[in-house]
C-alpha atoms as a PDB file:
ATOM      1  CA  UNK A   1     -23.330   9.621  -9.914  1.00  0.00           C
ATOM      2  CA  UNK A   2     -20.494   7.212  -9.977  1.00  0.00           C
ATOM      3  CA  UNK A   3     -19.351   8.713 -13.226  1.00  0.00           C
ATOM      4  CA  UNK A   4     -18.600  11.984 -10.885  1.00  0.00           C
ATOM      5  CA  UNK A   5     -17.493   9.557  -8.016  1.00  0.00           C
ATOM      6  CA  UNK A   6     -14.663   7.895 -10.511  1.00  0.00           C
ATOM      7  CA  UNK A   7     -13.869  11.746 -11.789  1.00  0.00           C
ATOM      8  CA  UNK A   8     -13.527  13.129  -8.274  1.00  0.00           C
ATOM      9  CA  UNK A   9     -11.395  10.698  -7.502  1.00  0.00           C
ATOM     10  CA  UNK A  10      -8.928  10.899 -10.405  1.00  0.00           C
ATOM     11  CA  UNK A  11      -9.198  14.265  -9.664  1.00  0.00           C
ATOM     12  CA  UNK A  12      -7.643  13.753  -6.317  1.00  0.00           C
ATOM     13  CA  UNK A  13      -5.106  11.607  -7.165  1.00  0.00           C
ATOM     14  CA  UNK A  14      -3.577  14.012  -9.722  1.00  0.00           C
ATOM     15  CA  UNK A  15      -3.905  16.489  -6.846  1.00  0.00           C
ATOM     16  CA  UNK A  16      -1.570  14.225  -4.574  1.00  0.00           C
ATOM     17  CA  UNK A  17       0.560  13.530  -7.506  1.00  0.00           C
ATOM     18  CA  UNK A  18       1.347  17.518  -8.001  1.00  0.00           C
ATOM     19  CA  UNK A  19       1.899  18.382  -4.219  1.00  0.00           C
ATOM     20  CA  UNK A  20       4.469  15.045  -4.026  1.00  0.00           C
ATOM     21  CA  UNK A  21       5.845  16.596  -7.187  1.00  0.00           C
ATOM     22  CA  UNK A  22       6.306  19.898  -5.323  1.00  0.00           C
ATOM     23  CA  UNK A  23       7.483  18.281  -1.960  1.00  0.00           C
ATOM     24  CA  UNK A  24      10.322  16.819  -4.161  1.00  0.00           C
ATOM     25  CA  UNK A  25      11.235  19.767  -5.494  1.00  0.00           C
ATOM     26  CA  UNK A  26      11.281  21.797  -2.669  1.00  0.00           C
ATOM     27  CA  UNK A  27      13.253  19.430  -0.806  1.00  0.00           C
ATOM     28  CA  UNK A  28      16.013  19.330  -4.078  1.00  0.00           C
ATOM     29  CA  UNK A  29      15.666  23.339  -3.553  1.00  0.00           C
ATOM     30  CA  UNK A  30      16.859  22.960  -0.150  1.00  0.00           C
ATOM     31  CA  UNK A  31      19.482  20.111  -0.548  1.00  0.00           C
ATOM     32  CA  UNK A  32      20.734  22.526  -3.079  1.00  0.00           C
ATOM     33  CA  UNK A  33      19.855  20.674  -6.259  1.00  0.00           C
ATOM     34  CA  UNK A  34      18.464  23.011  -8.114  1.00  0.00           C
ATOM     35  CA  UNK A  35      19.292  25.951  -9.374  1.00  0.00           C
ATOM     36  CA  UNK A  36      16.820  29.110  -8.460  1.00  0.00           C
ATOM     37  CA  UNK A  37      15.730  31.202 -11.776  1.00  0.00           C
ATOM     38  CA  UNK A  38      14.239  34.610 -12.396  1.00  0.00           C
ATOM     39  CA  UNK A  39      11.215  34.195 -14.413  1.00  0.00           C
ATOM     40  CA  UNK A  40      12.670  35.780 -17.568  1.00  0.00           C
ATOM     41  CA  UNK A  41      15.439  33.150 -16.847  1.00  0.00           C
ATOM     42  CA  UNK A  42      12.826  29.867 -16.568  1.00  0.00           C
ATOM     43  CA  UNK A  43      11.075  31.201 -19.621  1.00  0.00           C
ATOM     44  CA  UNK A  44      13.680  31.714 -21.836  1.00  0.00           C
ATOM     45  CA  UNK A  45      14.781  28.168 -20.577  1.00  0.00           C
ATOM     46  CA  UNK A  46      11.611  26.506 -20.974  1.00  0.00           C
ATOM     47  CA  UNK A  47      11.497  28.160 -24.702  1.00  0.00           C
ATOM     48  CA  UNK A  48      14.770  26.243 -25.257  1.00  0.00           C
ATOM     49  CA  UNK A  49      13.541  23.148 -24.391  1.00  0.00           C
ATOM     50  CA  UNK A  50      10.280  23.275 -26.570  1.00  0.00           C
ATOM     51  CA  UNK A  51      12.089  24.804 -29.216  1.00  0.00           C
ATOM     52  CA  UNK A  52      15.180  22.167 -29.261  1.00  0.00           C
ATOM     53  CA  UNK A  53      14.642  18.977 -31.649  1.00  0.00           C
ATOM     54  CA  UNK A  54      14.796  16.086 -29.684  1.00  0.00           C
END
């Protein structure tokens, strides 16, 4: 039972952490921050980044 409580609740948090994540980013969207993709365009730069050495 308080195994579930502790996983619940870590469960939440990353839940919060994700939609603050997306509130940020939205709000970059509209201050005109970032730049809006197609999705072959965020894929192909999302393969660039993986594929890149650091």
């Amino acid at each position: 039972m308080l195994v579930q409580i502790i996983r619940n609740r870590q469960i939440e948090r990353r839940r919060d952490e994700i939609a603050q994540n997306g509130r940020k980013a939205l709000n970059a969207y509209r201050a005109g921050e970032l730049k809006s993709y197609t999705a072959e365009e965020a894929i192909a730069e999302l393969r660039n980044i993986v594929d890149s050495p650091e």
